[in-house]
N, C-alpha and C. Protein backbone atom coordinates (compact mmCIF):
# COMPACT_ATOMS: atom_id res chain seq x y z
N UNK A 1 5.82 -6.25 3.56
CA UNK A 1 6.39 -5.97 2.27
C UNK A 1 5.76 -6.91 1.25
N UNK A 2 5.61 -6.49 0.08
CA UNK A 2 4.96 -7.40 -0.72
C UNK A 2 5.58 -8.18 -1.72
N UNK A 3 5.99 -9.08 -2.06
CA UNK A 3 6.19 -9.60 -3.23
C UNK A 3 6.65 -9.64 -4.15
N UNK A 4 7.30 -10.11 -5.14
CA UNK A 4 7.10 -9.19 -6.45
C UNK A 4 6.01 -10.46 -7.24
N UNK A 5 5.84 -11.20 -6.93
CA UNK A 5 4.94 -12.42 -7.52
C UNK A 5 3.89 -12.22 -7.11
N UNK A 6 3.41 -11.38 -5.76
CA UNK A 6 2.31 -11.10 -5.56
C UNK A 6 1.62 -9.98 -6.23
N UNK A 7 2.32 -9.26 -7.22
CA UNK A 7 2.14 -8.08 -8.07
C UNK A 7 0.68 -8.50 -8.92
N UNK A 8 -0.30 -8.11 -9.29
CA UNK A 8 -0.99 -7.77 -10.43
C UNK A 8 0.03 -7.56 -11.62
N UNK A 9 -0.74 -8.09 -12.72
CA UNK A 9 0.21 -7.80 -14.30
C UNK A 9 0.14 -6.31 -14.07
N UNK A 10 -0.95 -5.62 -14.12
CA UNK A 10 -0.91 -4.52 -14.37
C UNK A 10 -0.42 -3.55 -13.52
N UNK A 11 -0.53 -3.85 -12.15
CA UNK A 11 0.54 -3.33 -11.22
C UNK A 11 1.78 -3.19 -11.71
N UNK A 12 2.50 -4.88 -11.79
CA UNK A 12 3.93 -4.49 -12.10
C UNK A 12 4.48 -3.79 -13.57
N UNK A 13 3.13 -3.55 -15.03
CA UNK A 13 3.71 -2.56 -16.06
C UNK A 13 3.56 -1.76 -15.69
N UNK A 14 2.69 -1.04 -14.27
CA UNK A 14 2.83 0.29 -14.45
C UNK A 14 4.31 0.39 -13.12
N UNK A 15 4.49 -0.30 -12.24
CA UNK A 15 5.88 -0.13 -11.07
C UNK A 15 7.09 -0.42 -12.47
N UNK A 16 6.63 -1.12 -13.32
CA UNK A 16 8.35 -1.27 -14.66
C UNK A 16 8.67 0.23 -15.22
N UNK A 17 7.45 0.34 -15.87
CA UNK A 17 7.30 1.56 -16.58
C UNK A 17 7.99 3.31 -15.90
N UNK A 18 7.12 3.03 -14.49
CA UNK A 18 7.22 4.22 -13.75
C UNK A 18 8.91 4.21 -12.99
N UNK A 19 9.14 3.44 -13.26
CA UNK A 19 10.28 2.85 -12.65
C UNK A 19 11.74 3.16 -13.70
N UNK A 20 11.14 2.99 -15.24
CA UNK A 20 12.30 3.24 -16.02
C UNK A 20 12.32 4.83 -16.18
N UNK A 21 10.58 5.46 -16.50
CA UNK A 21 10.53 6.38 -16.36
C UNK A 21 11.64 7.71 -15.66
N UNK A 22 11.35 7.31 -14.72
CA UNK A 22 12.12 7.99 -13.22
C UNK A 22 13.42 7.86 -13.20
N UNK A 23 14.56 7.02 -13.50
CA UNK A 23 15.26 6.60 -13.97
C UNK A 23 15.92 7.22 -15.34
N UNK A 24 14.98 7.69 -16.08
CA UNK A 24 15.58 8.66 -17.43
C UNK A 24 15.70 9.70 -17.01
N UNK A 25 14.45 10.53 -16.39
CA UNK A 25 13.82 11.10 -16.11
C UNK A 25 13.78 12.16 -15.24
N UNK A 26 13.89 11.67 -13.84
CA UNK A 26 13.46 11.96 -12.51
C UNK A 26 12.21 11.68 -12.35
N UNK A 27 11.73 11.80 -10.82
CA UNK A 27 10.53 11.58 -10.28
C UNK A 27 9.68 13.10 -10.82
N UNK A 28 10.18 14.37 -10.35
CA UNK A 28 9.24 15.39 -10.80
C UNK A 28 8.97 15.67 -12.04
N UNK A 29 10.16 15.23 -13.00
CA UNK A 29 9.72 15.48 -14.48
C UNK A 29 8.54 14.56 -14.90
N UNK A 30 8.12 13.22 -14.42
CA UNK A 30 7.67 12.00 -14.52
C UNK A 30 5.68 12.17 -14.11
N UNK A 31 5.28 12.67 -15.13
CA UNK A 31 3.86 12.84 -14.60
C UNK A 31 3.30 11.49 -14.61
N UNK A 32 1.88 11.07 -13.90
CA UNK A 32 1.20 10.18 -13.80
C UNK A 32 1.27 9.84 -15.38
N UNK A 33 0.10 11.14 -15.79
CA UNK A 33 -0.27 10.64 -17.32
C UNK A 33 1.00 9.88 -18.09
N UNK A 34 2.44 10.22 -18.25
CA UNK A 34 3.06 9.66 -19.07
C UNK A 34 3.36 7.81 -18.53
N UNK A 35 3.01 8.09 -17.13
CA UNK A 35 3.52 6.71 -16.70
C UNK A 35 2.48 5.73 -17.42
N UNK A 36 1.13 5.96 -17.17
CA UNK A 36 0.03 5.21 -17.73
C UNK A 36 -0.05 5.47 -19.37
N UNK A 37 0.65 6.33 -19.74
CA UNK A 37 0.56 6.62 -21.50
C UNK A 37 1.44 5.06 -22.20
N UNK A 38 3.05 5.65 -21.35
CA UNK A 38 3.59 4.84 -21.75
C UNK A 38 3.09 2.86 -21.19
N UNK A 39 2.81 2.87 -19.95
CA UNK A 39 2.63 1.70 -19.84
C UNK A 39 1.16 1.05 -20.39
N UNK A 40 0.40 1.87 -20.77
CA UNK A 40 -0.47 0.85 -22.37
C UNK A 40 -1.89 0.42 -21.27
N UNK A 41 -2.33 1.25 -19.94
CA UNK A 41 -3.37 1.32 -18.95
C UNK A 41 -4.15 2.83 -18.84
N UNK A 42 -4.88 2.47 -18.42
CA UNK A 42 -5.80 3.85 -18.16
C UNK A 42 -5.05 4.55 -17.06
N UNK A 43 -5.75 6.02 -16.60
CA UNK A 43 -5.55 6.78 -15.22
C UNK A 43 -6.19 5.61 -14.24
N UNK A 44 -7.27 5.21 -14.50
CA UNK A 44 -7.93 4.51 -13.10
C UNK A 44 -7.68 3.47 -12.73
N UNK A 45 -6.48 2.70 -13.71
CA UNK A 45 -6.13 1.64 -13.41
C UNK A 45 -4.79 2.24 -12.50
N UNK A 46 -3.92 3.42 -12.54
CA UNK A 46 -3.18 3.44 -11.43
C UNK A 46 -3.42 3.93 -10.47
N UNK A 47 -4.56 4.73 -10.46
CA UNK A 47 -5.48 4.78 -8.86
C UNK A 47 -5.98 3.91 -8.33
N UNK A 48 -6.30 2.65 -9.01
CA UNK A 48 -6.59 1.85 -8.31
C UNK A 48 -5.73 1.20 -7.39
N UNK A 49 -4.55 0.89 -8.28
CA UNK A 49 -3.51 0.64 -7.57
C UNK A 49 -2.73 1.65 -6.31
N UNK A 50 -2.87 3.19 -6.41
CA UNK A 50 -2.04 3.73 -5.95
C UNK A 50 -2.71 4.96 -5.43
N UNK A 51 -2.65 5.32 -4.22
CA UNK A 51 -3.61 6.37 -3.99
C UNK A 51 -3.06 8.27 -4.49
N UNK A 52 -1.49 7.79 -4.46
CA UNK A 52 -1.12 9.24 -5.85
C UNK A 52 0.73 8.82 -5.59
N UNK A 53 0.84 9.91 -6.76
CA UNK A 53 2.23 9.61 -6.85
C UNK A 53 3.14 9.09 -5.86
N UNK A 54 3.10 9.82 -4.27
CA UNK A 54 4.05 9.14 -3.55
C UNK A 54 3.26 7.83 -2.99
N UNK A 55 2.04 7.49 -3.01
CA UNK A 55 2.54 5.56 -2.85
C UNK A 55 2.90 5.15 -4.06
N UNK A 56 2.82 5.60 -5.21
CA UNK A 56 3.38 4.87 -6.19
C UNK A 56 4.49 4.66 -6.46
N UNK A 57 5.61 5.96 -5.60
CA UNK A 57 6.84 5.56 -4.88
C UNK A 57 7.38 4.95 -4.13
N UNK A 58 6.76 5.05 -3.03
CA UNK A 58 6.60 4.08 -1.63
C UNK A 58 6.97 2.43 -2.54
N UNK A 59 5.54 2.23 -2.96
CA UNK A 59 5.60 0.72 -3.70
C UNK A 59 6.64 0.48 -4.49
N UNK A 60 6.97 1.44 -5.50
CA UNK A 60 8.29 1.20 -6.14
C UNK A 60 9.63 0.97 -5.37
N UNK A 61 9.72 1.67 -4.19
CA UNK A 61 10.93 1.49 -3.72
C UNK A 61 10.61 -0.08 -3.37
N UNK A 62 9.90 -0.47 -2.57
CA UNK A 62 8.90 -2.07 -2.02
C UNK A 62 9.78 -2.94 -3.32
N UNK A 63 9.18 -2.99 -4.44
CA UNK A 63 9.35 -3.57 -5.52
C UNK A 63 10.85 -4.12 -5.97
N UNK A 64 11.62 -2.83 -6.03
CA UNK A 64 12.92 -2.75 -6.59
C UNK A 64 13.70 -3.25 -5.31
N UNK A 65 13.36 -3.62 -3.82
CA UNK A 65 14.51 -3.87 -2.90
C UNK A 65 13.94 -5.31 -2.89
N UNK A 66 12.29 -5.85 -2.78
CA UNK A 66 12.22 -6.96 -2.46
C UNK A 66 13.50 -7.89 -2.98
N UNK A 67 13.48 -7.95 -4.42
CA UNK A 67 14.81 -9.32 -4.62
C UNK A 67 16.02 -9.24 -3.45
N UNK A 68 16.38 -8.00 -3.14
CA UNK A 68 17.53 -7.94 -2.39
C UNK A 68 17.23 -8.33 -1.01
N UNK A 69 16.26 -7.88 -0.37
CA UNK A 69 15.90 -8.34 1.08
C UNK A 69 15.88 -9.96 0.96
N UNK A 70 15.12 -10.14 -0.17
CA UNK A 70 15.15 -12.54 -0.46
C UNK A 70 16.49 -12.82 -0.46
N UNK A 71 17.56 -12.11 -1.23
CA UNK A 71 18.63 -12.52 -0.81
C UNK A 71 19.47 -12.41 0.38
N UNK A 72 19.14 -11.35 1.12
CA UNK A 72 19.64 -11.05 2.66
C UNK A 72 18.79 -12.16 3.87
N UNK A 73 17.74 -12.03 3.31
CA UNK A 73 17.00 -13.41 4.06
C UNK A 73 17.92 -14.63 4.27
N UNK A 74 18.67 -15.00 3.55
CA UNK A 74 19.47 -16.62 3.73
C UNK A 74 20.13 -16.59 4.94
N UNK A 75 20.08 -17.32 5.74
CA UNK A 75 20.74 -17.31 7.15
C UNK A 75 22.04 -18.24 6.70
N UNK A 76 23.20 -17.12 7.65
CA UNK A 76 24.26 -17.65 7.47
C UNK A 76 24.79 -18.65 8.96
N UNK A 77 24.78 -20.56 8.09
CA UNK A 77 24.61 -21.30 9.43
C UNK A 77 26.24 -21.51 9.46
N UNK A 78 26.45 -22.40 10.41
CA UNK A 78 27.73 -23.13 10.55
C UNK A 78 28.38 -23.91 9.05
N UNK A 79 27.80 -24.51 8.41
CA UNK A 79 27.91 -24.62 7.03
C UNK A 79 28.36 -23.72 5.94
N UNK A 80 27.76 -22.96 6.20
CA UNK A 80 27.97 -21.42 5.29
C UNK A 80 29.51 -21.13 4.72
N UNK A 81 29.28 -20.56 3.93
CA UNK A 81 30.75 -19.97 3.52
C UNK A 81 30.57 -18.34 3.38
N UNK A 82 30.97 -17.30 4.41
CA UNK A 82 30.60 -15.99 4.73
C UNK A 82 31.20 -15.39 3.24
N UNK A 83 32.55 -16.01 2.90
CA UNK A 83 33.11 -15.30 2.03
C UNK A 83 32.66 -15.31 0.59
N UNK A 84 32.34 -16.46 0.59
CA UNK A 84 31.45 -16.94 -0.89
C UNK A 84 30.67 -15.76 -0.82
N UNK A 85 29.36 -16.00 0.22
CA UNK A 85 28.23 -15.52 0.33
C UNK A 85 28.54 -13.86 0.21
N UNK A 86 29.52 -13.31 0.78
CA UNK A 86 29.94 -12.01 0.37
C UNK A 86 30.07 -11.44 -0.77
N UNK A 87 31.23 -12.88 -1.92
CA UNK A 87 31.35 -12.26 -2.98
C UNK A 87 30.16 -12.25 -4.03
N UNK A 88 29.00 -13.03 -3.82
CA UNK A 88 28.03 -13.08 -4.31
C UNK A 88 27.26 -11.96 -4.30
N UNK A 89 27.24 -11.17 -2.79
CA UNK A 89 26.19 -10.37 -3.04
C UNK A 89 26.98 -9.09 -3.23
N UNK A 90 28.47 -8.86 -3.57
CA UNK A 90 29.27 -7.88 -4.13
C UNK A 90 28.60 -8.17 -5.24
N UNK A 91 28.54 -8.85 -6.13
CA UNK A 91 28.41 -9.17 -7.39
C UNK A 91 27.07 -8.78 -8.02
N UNK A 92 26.15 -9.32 -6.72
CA UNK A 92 24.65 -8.49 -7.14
C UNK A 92 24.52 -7.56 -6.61
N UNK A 93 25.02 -7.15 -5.92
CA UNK A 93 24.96 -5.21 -5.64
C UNK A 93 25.76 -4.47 -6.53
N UNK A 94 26.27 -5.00 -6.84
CA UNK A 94 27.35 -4.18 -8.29
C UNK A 94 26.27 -4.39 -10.13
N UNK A 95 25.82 -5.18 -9.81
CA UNK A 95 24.12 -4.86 -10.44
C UNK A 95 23.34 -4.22 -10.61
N UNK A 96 22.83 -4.36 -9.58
CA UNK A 96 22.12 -3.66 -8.68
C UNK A 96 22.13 -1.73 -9.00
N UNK A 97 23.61 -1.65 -8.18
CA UNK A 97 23.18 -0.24 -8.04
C UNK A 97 23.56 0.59 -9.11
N UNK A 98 23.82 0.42 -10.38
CA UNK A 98 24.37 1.11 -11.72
C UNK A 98 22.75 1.42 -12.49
N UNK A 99 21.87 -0.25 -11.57
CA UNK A 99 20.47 0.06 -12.46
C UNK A 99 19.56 0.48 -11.98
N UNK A 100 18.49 -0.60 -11.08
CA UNK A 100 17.69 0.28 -10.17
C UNK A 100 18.45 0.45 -8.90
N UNK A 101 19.42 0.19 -8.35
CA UNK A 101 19.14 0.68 -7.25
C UNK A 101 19.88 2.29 -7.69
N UNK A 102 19.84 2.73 -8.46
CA UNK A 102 20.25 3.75 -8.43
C UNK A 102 18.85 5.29 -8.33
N UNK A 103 17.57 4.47 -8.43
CA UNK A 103 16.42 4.93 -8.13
C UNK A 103 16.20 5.18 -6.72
N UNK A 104 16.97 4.46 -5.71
CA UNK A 104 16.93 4.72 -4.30
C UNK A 104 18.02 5.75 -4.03
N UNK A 105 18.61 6.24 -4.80
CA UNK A 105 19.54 7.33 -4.45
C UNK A 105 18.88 8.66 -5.07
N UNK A 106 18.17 8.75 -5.99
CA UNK A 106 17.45 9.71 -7.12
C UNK A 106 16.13 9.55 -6.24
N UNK A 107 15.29 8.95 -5.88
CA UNK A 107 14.59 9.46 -5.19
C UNK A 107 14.68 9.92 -3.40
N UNK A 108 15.37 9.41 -2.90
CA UNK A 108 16.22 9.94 -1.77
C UNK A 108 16.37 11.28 -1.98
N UNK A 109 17.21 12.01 -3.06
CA UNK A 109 17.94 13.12 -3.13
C UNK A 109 16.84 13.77 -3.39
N UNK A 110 16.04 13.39 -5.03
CA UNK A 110 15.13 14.30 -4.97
C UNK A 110 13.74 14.56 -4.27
N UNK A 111 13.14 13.95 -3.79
CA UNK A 111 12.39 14.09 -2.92
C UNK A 111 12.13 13.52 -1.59
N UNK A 112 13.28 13.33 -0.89
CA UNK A 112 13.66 12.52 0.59
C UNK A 112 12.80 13.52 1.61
N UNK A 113 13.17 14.68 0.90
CA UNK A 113 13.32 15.73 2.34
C UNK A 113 11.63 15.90 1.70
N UNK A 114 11.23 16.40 0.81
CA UNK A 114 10.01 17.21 0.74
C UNK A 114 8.48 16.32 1.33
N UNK A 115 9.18 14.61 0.69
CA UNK A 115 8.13 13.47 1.45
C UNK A 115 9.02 12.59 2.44
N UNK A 116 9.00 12.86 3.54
CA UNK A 116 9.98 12.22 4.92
C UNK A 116 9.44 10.79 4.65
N UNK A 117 8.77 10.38 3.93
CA UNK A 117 8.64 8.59 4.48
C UNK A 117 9.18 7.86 3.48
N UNK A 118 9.12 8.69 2.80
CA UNK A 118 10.10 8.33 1.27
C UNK A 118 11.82 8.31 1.44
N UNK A 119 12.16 9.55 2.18
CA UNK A 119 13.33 9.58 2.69
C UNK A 119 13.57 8.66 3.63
N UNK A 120 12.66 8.35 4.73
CA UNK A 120 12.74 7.67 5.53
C UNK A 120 13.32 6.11 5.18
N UNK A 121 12.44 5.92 4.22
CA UNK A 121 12.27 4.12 3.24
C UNK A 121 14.02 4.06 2.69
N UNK A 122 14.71 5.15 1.91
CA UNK A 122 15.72 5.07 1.27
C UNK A 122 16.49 5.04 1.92
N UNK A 123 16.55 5.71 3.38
CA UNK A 123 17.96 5.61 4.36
C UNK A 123 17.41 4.36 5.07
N UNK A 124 16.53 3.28 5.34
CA UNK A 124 16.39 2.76 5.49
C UNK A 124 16.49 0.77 4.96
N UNK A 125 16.90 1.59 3.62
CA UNK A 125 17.01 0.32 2.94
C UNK A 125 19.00 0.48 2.79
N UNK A 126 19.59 1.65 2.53
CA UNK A 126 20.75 1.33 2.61
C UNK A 126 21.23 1.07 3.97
N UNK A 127 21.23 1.35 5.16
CA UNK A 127 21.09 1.20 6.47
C UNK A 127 20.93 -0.75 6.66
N UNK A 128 19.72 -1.43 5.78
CA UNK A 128 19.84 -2.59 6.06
C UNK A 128 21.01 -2.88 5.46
N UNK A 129 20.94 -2.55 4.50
CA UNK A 129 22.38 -3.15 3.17
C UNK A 129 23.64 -3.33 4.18
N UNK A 130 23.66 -2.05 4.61
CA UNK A 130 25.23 -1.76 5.51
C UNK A 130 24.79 -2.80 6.54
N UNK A 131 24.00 -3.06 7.41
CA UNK A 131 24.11 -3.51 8.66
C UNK A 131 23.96 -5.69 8.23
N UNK A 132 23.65 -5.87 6.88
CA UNK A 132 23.70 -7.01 5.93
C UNK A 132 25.32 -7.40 5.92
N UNK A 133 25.91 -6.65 5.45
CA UNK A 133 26.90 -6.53 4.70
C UNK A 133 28.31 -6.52 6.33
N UNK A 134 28.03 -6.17 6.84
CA UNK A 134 28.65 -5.72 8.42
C UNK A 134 28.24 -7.32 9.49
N UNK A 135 26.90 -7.88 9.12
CA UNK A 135 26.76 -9.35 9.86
C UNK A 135 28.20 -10.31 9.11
N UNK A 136 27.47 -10.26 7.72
CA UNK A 136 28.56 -11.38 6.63
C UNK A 136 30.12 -11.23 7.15
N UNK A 137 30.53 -10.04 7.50
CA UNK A 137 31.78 -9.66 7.71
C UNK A 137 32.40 -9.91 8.96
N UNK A 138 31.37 -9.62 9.99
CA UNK A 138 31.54 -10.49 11.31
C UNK A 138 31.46 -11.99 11.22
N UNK A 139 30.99 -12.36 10.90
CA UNK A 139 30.98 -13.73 10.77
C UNK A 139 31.84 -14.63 10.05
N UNK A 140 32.43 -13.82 8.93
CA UNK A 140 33.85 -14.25 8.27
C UNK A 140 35.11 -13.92 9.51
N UNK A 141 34.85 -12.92 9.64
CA UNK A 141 36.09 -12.92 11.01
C UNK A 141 36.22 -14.05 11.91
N UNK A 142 34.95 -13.82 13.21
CA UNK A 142 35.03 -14.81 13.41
C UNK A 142 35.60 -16.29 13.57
N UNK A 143 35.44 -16.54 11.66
CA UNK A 143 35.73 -17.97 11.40
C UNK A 143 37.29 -17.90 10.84
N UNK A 144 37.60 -16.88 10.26
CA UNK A 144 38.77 -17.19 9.42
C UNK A 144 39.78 -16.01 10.69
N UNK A 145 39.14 -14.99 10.97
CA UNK A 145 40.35 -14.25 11.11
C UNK A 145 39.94 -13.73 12.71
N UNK A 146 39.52 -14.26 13.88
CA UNK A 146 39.32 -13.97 15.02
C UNK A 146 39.97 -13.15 16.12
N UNK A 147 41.44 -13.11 15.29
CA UNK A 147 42.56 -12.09 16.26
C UNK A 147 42.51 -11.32 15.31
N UNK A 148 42.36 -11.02 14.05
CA UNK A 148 42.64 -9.77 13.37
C UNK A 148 42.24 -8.69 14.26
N UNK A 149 43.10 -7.34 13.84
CA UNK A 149 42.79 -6.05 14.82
C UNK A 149 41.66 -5.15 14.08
N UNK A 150 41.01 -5.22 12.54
CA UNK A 150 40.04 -4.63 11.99
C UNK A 150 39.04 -4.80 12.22
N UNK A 151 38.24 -3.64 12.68
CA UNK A 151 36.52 -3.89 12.84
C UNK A 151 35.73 -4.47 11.52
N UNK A 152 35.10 -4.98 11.74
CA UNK A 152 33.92 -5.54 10.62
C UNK A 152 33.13 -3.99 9.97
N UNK A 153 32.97 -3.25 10.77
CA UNK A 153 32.53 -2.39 10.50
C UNK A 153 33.00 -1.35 9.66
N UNK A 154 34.68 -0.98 9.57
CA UNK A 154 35.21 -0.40 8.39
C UNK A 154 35.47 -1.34 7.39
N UNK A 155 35.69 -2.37 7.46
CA UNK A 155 35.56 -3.17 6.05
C UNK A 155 34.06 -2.97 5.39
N UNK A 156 33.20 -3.00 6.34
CA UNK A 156 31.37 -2.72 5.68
C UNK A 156 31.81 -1.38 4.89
N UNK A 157 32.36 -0.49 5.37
CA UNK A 157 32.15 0.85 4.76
C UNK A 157 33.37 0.68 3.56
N UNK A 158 34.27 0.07 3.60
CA UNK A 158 35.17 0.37 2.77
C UNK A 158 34.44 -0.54 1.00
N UNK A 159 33.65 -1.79 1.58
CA UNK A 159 32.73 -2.77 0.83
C UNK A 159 31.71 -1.61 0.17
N UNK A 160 30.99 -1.35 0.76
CA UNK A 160 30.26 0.04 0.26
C UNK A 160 30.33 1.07 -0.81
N UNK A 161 31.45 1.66 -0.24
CA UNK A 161 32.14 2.64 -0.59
C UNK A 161 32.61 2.15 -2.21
N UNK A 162 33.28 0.94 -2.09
CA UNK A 162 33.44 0.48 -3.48
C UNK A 162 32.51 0.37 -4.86
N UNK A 163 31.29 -0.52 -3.75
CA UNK A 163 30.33 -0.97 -4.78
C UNK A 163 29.91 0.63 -5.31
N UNK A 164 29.40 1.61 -4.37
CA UNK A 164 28.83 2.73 -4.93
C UNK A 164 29.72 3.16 -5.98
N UNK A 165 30.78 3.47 -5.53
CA UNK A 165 31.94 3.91 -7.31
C UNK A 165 31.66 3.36 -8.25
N UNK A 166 30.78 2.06 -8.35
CA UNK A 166 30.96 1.17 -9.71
C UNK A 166 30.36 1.86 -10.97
N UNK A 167 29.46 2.76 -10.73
CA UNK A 167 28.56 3.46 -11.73
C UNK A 167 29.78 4.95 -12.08
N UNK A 168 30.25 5.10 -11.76
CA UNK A 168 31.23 6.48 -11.63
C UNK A 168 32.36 5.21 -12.46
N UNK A 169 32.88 4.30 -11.89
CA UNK A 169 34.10 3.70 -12.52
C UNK A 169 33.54 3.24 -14.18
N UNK A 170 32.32 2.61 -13.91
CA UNK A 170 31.75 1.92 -15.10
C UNK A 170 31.65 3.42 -16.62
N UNK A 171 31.27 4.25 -16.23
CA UNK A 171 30.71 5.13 -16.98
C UNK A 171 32.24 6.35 -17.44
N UNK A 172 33.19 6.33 -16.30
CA UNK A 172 34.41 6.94 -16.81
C UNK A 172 35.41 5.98 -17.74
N UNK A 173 35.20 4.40 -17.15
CA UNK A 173 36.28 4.12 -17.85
C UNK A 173 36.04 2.56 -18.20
N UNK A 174 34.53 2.06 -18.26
CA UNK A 174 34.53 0.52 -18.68
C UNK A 174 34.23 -0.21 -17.81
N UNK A 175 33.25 -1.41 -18.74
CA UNK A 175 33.15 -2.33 -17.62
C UNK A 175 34.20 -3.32 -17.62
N UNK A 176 35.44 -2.90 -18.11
CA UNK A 176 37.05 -3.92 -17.65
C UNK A 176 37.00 -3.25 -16.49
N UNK A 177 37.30 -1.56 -16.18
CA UNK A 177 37.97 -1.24 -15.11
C UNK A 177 37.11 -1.68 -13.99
N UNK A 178 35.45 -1.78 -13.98
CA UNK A 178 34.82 -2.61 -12.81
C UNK A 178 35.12 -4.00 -12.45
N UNK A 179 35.80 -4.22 -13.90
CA UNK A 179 35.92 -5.87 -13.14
C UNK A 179 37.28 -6.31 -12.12
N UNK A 180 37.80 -5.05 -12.97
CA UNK A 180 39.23 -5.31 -11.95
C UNK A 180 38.70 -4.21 -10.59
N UNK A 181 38.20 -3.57 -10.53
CA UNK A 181 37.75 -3.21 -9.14
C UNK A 181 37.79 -3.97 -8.22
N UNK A 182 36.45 -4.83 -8.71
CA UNK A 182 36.07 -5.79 -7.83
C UNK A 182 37.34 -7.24 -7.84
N UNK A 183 37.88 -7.21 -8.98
CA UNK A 183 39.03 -8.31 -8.59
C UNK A 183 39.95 -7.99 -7.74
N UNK A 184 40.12 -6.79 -7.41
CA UNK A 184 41.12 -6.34 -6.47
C UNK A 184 40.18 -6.44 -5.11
N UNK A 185 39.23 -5.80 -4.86
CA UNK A 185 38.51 -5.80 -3.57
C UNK A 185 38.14 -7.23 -3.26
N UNK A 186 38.12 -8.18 -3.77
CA UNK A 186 37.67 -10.08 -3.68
C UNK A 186 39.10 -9.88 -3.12
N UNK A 187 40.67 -9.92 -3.66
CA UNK A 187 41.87 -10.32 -3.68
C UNK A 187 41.52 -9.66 -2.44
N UNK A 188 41.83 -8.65 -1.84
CA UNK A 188 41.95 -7.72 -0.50
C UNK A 188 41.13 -8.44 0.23
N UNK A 189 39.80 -8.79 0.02
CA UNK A 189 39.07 -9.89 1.46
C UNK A 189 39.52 -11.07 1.56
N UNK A 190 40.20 -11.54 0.48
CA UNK A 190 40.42 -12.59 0.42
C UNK A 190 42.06 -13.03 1.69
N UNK A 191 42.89 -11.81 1.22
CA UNK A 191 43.93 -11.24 2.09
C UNK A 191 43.96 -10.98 3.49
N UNK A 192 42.56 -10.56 3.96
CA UNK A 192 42.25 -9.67 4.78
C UNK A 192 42.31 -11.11 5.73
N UNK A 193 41.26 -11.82 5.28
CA UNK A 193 40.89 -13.06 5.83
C UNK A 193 42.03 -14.31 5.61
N UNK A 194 42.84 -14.01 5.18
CA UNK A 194 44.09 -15.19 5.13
C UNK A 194 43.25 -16.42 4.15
N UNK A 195 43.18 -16.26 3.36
CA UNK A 195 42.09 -17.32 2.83
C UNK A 195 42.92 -17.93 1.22
């Protein structure tokens, strides 16, 4: 996986560009030419970079998850605080998925099935998320709540399940009603875990 510091300038205006593009847009409405119109480069500067539209997807998805994989990277030691570390990355996945990650669901849907490696990449990156999100949760058990009778694993989905509403909650009714979302779902782990 690459980087995002390892990017070329001109790489990453045309992965920003193609990226907000798609995002207004969609991927099929989204021709090459407008990506390089708008991002202020020639055609041959994104062939150089990209051998056609779907690696220029491929890479985009690369791009938009790296920050999140650096943050899943932190190993959670004996030191750790699972729950902190939870509500933190509630906090940046509730970010996250209202902006780009909402490009891994839009290109998933719209072209998952027609390019399988593309589909492949998107069920693959929420798949880590869940199985991220499902360690942190075992590991708070564990420490705080070791006889509890709940799997780690429906709290992952119920954690999930939340963050994804945030763009549906945010857009029907405010970003107050997200904040109390998530103040209620912190209060509930917080509960969950006797904490």
């Amino acid at each position: 996986m690459s980087e995002i510091h390892e990017y070329p300038e001109k790489k990453k205006i045309l992965l920003r560009t193609g990226k907000d593009l798609i995002l207004a847009k969609g991927f099929t409405a989204t021709p090459i030419d407008e990506i390089v119109e708008q991002a202020g480069v020639t055609k041959g500067a994104f062939f150089h970079y990209f051998k056609n539209k779907e690696a220029f997807a491929r890479e985009l998805l690369e791009y938009i998850w790296a920050p999140i994989e650096e943050m899943q990277s932190r190993v959670l030691d004996e030191e750790s605080q699972p729950l902190e570390h939870l509500f933190q990355h509630i906090d940046h996945m509730t970010r996250f998925i209202p902006g780009d990650g909402r490009l891994i669901g839009i290109l998933n849907q719209e072209i998952g099935k027609t390019y399988p490696k593309i589909g492949k990449q998107c069920r693959g990156y929420f798949q880590q998320w869940m199985a991220y999100l499902e360690e942190i949760i075992t590991v708070a058990k564990q420490r705080y709540a070791p006889k509890a009778s709940f799997e780690a694993k429906s709290i992952m989905q119920f954690v999930v399940a939340t963050i994804e509403g945030v763009p549906v909650v945010k857009g029907q009714m405010g970003q107050d009603a997200v904040e109390q979302t998530l103040l209620h779902l912190k209060n509930y782990l917080n509960h969950l875990f006797q904490i």
